[in-house]
ModelCIF file with pLDDT and N, C-alpha, C, O atoms, coordinates in Angstrom:
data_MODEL
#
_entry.id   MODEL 
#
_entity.id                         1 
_entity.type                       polymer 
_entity.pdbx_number_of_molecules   1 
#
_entity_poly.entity_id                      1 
_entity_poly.type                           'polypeptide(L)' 
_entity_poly.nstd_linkage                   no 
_entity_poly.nstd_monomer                   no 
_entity_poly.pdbx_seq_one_letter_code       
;(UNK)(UNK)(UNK)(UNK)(UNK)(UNK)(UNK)(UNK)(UNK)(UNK)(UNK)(UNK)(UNK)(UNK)(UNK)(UNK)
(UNK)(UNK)(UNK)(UNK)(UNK)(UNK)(UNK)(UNK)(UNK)(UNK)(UNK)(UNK)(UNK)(UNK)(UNK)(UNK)
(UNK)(UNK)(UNK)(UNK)(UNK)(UNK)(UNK)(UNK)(UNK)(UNK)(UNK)(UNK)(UNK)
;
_entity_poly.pdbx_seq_one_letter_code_can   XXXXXXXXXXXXXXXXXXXXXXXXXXXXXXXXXXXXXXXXXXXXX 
_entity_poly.pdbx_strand_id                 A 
#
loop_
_entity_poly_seq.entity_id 
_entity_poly_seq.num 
_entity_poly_seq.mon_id 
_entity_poly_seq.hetero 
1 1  UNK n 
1 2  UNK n 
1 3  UNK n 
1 4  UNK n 
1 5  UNK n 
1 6  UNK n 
1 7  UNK n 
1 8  UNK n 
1 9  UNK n 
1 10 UNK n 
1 11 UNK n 
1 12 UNK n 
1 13 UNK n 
1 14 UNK n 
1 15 UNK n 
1 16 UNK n 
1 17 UNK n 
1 18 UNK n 
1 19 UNK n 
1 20 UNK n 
1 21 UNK n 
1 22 UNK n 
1 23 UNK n 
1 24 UNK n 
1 25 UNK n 
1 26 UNK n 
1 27 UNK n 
1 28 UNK n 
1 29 UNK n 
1 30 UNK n 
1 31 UNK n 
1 32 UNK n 
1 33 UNK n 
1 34 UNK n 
1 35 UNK n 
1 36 UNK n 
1 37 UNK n 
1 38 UNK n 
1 39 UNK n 
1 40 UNK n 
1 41 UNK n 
1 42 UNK n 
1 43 UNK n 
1 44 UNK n 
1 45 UNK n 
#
_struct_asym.id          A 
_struct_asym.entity_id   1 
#
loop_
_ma_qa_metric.id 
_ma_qa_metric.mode 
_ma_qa_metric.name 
_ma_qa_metric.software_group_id 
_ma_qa_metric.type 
1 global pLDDT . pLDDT 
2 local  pLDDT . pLDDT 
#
_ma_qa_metric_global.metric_id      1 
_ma_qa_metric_global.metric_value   93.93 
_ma_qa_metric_global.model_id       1 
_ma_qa_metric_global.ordinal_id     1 
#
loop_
_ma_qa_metric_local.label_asym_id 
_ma_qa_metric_local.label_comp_id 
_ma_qa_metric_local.label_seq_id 
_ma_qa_metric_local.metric_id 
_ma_qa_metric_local.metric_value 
_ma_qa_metric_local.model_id 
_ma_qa_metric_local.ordinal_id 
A UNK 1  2 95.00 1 1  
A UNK 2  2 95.00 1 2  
A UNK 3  2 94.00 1 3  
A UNK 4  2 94.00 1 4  
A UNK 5  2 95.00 1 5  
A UNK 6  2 95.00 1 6  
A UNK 7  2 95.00 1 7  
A UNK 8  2 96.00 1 8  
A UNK 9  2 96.00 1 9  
A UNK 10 2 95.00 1 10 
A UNK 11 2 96.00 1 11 
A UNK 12 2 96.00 1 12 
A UNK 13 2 95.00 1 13 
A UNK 14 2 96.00 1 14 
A UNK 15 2 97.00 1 15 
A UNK 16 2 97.00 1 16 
A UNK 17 2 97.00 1 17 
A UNK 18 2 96.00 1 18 
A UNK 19 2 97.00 1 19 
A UNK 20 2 97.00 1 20 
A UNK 21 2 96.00 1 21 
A UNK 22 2 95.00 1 22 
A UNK 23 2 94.00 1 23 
A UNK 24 2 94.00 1 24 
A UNK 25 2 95.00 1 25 
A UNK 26 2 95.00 1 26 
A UNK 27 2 95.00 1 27 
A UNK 28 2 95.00 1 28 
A UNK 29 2 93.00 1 29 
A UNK 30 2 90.00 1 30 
A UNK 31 2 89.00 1 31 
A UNK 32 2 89.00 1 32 
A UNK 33 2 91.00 1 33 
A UNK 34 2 91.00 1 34 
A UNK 35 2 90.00 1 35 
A UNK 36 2 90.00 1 36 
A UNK 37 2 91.00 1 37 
A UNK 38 2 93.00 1 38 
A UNK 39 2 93.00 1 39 
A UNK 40 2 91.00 1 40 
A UNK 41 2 93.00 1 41 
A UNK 42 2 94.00 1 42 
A UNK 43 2 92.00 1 43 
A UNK 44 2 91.00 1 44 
A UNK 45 2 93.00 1 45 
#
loop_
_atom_site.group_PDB 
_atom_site.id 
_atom_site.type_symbol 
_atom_site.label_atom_id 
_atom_site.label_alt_id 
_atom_site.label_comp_id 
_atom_site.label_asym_id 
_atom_site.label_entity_id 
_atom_site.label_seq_id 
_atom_site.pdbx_PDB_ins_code 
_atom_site.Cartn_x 
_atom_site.Cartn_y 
_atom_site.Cartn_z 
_atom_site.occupancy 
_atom_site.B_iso_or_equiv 
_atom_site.pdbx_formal_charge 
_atom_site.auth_seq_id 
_atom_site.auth_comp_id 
_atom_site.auth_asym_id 
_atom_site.auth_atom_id 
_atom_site.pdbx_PDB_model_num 
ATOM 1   N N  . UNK A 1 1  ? 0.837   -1.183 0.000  1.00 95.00 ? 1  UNK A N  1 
ATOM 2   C CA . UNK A 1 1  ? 0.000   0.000  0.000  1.00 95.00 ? 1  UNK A CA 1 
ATOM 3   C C  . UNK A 1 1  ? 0.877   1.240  0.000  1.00 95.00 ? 1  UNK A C  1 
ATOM 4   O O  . UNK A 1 1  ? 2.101   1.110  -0.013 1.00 95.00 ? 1  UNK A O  1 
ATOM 5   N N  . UNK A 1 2  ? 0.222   2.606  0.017  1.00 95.00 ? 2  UNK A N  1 
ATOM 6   C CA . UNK A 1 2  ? 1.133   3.698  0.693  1.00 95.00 ? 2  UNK A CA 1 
ATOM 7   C C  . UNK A 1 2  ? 1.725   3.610  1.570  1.00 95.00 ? 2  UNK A C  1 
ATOM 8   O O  . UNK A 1 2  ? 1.661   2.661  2.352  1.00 95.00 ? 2  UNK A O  1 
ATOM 9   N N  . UNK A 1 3  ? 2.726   4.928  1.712  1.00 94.00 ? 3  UNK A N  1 
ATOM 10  C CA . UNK A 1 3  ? 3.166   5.094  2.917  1.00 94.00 ? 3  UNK A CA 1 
ATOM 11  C C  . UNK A 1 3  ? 2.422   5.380  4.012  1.00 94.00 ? 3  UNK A C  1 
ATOM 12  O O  . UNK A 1 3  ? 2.772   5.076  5.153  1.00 94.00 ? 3  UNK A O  1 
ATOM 13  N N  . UNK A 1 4  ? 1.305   6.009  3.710  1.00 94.00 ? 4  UNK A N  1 
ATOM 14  C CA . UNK A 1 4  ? 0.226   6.415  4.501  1.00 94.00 ? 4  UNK A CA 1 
ATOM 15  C C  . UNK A 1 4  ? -0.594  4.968  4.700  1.00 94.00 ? 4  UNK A C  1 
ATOM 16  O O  . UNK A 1 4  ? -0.657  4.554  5.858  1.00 94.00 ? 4  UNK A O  1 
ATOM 17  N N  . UNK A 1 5  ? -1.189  4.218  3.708  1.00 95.00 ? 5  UNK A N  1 
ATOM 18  C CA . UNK A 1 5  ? -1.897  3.107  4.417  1.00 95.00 ? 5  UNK A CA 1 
ATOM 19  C C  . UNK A 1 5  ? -1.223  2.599  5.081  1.00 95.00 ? 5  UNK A C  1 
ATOM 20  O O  . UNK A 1 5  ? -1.831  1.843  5.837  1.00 95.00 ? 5  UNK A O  1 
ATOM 21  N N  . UNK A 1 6  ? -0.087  2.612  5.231  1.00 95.00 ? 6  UNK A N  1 
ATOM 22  C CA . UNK A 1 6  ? 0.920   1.298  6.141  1.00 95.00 ? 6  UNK A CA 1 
ATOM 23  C C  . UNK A 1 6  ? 1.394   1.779  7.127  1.00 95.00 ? 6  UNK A C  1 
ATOM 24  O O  . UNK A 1 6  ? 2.148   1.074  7.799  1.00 95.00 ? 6  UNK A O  1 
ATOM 25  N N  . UNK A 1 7  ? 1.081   3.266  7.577  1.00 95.00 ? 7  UNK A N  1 
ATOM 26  C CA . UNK A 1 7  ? 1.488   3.834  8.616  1.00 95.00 ? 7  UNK A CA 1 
ATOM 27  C C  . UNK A 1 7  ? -0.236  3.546  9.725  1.00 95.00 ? 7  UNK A C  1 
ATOM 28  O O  . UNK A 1 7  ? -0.285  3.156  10.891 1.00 95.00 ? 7  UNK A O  1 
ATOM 29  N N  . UNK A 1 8  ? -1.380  3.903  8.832  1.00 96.00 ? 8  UNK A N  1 
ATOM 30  C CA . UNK A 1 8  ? -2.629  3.402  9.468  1.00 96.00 ? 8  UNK A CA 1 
ATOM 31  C C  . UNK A 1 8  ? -2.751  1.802  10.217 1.00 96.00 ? 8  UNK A C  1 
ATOM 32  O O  . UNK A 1 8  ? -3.046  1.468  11.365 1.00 96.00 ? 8  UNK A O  1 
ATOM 33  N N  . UNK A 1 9  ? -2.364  0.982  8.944  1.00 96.00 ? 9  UNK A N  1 
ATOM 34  C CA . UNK A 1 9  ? -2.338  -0.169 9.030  1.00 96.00 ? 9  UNK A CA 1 
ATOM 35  C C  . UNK A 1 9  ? -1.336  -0.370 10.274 1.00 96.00 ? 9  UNK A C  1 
ATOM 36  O O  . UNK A 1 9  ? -1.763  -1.441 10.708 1.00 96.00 ? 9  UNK A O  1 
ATOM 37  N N  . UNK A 1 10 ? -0.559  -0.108 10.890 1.00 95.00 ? 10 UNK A N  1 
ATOM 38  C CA . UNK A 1 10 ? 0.808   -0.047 11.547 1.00 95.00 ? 10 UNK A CA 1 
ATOM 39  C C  . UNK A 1 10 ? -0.273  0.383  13.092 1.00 95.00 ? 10 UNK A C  1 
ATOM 40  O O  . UNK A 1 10 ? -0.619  -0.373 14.001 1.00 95.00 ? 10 UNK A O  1 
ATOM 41  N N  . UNK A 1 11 ? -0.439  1.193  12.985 1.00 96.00 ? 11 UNK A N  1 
ATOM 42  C CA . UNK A 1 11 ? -1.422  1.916  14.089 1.00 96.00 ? 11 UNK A CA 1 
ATOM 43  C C  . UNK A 1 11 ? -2.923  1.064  14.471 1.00 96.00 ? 11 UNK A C  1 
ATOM 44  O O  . UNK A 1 11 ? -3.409  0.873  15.586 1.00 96.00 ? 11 UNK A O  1 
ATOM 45  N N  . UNK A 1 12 ? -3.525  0.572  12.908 1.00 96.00 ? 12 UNK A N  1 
ATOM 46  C CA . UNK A 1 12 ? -4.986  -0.594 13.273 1.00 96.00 ? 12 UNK A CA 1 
ATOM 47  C C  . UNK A 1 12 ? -3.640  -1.634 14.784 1.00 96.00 ? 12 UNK A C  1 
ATOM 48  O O  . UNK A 1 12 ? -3.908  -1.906 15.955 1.00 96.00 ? 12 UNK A O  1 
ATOM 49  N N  . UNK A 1 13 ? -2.550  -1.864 14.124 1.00 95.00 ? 13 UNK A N  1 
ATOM 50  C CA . UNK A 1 13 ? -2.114  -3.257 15.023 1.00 95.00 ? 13 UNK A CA 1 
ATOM 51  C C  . UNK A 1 13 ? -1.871  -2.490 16.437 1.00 95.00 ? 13 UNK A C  1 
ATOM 52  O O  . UNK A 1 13 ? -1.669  -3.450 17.180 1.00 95.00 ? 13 UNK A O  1 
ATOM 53  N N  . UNK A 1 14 ? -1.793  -1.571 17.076 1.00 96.00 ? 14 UNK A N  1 
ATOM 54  C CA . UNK A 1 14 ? -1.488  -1.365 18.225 1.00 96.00 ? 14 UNK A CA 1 
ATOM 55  C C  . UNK A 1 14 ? -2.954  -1.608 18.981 1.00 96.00 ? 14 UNK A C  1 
ATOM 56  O O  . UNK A 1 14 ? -2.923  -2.250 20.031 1.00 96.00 ? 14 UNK A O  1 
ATOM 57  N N  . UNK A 1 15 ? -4.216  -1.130 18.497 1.00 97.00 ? 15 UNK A N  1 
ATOM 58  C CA . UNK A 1 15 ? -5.353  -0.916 18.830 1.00 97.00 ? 15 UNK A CA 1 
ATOM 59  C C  . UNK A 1 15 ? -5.385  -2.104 20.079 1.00 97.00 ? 15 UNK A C  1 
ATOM 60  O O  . UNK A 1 15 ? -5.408  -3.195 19.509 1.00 97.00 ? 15 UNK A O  1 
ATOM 61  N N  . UNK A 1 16 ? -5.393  -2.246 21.191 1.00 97.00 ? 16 UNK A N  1 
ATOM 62  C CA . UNK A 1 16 ? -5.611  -3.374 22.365 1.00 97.00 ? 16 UNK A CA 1 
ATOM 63  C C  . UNK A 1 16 ? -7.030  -4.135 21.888 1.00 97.00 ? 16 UNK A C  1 
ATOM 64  O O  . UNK A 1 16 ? -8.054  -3.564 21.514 1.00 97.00 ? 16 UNK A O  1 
ATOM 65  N N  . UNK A 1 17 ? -6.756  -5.940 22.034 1.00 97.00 ? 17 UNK A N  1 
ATOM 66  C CA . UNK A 1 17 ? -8.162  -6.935 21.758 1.00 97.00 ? 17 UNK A CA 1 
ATOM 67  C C  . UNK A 1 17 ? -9.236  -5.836 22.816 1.00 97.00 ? 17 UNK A C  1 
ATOM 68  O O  . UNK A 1 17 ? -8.982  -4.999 23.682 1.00 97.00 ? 17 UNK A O  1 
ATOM 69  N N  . UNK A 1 18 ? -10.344 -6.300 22.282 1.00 96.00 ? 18 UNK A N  1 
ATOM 70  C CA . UNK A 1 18 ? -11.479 -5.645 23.058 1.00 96.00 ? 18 UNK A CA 1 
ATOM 71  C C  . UNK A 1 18 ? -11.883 -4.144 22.866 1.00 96.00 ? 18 UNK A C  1 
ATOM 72  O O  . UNK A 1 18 ? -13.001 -3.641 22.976 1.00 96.00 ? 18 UNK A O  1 
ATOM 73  N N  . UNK A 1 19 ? -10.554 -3.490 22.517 1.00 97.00 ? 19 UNK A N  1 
ATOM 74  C CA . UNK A 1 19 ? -10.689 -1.617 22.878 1.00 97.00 ? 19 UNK A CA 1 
ATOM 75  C C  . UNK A 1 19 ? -11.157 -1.284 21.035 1.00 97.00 ? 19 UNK A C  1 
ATOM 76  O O  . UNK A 1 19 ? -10.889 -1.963 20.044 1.00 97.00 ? 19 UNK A O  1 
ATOM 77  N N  . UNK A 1 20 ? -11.932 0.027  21.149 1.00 97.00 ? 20 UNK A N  1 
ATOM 78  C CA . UNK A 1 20 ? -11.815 0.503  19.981 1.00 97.00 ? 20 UNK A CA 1 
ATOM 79  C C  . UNK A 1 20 ? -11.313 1.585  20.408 1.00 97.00 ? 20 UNK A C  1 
ATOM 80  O O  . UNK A 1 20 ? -11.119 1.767  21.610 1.00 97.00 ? 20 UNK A O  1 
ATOM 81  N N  . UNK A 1 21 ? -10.943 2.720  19.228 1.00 96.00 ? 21 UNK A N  1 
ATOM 82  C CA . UNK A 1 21 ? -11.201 4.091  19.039 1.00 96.00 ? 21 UNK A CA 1 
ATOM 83  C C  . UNK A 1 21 ? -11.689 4.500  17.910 1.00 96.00 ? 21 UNK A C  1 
ATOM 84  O O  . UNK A 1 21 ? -12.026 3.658  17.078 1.00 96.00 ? 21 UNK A O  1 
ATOM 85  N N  . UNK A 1 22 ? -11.839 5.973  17.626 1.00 95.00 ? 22 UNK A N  1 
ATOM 86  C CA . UNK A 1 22 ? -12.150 6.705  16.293 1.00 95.00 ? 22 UNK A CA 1 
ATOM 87  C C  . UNK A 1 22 ? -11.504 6.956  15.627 1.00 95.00 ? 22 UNK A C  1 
ATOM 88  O O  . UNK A 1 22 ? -10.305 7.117  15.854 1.00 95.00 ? 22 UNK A O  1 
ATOM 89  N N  . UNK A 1 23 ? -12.123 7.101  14.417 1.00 94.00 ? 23 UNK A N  1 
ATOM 90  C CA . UNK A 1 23 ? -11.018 7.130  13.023 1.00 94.00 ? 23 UNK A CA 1 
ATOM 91  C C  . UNK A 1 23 ? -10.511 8.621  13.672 1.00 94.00 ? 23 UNK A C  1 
ATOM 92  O O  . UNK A 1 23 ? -9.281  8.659  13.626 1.00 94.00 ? 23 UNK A O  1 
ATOM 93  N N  . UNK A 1 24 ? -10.960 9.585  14.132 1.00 94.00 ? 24 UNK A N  1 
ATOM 94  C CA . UNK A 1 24 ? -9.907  10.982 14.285 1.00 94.00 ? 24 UNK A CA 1 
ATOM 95  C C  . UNK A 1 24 ? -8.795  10.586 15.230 1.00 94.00 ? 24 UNK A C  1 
ATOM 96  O O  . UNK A 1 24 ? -7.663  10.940 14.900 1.00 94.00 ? 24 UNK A O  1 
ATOM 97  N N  . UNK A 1 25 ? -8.971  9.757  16.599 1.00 95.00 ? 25 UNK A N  1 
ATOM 98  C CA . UNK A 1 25 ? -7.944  9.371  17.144 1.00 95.00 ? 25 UNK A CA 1 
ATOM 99  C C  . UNK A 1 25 ? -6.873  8.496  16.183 1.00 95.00 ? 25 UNK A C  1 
ATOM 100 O O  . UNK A 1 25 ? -5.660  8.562  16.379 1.00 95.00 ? 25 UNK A O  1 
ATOM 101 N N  . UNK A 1 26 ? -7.385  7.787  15.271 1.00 95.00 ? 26 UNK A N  1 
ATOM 102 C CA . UNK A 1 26 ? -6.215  7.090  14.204 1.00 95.00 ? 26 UNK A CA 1 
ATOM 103 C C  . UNK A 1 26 ? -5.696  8.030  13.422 1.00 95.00 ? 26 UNK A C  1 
ATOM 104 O O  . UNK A 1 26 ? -4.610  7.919  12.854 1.00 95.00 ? 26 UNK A O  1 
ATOM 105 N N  . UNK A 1 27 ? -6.404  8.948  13.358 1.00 95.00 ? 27 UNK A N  1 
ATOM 106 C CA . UNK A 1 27 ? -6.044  9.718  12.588 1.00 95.00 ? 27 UNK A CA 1 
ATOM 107 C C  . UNK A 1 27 ? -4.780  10.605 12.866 1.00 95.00 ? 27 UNK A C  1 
ATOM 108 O O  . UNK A 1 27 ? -3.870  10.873 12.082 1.00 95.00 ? 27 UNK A O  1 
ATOM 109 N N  . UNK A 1 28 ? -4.994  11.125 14.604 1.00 95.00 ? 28 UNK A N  1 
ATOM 110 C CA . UNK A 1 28 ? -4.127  11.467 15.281 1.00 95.00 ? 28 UNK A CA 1 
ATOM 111 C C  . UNK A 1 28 ? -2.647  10.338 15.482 1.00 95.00 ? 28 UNK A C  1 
ATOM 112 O O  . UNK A 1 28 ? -1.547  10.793 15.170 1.00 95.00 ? 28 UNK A O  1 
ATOM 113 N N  . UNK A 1 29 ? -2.719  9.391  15.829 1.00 93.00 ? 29 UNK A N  1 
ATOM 114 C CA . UNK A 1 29 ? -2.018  8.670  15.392 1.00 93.00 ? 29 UNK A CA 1 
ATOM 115 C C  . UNK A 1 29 ? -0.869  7.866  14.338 1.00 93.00 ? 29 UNK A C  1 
ATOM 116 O O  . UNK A 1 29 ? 0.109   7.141  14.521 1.00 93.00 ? 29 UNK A O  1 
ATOM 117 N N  . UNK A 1 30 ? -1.650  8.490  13.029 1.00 90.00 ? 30 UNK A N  1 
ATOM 118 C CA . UNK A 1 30 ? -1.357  8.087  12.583 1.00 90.00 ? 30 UNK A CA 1 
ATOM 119 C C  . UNK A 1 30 ? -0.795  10.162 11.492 1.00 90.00 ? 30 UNK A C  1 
ATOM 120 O O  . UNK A 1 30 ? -0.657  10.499 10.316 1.00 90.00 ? 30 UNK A O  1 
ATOM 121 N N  . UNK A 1 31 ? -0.700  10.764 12.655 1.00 89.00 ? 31 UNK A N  1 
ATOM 122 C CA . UNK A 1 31 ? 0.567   11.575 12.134 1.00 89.00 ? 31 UNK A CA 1 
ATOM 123 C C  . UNK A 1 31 ? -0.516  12.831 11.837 1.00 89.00 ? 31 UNK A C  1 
ATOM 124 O O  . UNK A 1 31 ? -0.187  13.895 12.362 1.00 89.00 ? 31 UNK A O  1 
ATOM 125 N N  . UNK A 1 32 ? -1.411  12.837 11.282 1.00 89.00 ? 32 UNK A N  1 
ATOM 126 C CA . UNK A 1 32 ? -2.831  13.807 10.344 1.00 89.00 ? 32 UNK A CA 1 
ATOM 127 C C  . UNK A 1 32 ? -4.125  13.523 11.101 1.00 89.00 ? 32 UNK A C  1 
ATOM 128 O O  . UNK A 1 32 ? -4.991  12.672 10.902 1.00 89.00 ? 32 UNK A O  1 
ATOM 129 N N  . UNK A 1 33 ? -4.004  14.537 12.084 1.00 91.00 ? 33 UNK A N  1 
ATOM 130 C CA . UNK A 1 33 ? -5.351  14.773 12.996 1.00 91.00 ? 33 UNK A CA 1 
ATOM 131 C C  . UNK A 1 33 ? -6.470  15.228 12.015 1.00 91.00 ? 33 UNK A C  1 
ATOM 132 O O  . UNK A 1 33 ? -7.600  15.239 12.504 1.00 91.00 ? 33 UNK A O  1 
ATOM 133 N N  . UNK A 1 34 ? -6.335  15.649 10.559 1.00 91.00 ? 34 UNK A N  1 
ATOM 134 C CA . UNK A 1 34 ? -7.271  16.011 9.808  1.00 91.00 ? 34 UNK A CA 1 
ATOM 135 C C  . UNK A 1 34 ? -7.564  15.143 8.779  1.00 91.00 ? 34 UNK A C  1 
ATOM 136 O O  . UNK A 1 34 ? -8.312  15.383 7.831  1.00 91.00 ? 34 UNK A O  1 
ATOM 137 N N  . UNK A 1 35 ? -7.083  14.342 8.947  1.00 90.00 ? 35 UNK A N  1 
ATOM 138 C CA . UNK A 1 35 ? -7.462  13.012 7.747  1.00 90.00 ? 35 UNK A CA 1 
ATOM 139 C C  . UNK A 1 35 ? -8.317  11.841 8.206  1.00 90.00 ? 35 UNK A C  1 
ATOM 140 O O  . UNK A 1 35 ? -8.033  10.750 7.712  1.00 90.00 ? 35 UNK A O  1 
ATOM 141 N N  . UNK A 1 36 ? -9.327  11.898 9.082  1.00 90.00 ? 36 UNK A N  1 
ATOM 142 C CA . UNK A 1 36 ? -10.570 11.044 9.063  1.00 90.00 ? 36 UNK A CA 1 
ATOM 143 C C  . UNK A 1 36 ? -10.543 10.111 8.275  1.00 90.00 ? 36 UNK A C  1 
ATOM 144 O O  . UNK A 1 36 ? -10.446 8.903  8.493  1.00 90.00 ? 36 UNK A O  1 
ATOM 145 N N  . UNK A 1 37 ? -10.677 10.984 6.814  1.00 91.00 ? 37 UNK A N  1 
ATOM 146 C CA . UNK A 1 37 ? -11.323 10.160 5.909  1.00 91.00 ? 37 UNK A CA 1 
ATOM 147 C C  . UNK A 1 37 ? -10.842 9.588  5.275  1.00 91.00 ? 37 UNK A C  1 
ATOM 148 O O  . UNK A 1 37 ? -11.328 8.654  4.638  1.00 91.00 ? 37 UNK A O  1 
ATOM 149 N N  . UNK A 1 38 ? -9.281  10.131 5.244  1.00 93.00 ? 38 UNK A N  1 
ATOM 150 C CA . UNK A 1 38 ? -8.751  9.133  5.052  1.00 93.00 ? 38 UNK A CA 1 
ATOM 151 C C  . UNK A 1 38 ? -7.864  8.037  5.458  1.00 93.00 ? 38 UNK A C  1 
ATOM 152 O O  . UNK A 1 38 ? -7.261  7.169  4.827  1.00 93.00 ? 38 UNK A O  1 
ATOM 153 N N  . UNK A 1 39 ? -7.939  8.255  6.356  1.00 93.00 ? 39 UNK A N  1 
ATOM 154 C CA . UNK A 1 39 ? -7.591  7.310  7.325  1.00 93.00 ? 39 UNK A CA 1 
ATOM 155 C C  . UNK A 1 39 ? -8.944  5.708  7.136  1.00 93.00 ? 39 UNK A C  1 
ATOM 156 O O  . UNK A 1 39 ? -8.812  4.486  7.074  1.00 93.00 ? 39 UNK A O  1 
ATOM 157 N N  . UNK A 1 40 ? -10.229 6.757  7.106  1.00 91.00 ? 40 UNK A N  1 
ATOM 158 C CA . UNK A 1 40 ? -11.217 5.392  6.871  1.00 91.00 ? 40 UNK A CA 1 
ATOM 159 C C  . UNK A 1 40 ? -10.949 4.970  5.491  1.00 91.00 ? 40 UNK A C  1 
ATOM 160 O O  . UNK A 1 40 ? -10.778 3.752  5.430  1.00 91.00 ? 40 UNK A O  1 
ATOM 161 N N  . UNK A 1 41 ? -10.842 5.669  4.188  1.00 93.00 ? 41 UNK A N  1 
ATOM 162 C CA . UNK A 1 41 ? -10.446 4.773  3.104  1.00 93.00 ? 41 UNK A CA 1 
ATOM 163 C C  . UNK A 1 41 ? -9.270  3.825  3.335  1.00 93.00 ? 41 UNK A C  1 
ATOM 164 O O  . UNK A 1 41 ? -9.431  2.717  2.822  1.00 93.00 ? 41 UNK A O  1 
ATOM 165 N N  . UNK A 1 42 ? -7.893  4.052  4.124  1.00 94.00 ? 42 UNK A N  1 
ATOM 166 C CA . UNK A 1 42 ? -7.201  3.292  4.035  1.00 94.00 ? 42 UNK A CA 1 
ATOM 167 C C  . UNK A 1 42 ? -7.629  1.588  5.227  1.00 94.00 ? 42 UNK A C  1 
ATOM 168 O O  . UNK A 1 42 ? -7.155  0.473  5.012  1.00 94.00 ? 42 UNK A O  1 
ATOM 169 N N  . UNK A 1 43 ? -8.426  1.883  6.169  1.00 92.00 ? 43 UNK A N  1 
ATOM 170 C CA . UNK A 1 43 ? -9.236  1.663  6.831  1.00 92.00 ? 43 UNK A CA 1 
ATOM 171 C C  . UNK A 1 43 ? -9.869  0.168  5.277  1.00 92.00 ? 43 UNK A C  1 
ATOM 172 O O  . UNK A 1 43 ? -9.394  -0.951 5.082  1.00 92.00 ? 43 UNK A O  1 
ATOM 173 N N  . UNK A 1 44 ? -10.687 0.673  4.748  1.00 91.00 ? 44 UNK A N  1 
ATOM 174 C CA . UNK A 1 44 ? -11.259 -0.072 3.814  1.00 91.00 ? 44 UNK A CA 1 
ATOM 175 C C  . UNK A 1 44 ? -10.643 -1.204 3.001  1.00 91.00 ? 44 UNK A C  1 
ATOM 176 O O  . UNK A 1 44 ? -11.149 -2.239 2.567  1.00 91.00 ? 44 UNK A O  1 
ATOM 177 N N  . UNK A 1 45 ? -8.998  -0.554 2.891  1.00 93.00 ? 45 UNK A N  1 
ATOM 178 C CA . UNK A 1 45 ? -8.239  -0.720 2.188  1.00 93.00 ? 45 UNK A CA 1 
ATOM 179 C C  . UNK A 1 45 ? -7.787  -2.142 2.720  1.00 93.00 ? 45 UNK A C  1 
ATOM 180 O O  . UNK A 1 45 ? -6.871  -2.747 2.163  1.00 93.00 ? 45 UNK A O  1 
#
């Protein structure tokens, strides 16, 4: 994928069994507190 899906994807694996969060917290995470959405396309991906 991107550098960006694989930085998401990288971040889905930390997520703890049982816990969720929101795509803006992945988002935060994953470097772009303003990328929601895309964070959920890569999400899809």
């Amino acid at each position: 994928g991107t550098d960006f899906q694989k930085r998401v994807w990288l971040n889905l694996s930390k997520i703890p069994y049982g816990e969720t969060i929101s795509y803006k917290q992945l988002a935060e995470m994953s470097g772009n507190p303003k990328a929601s959405r895309a964070v959920g396309l890569a999400n899809n991906k």
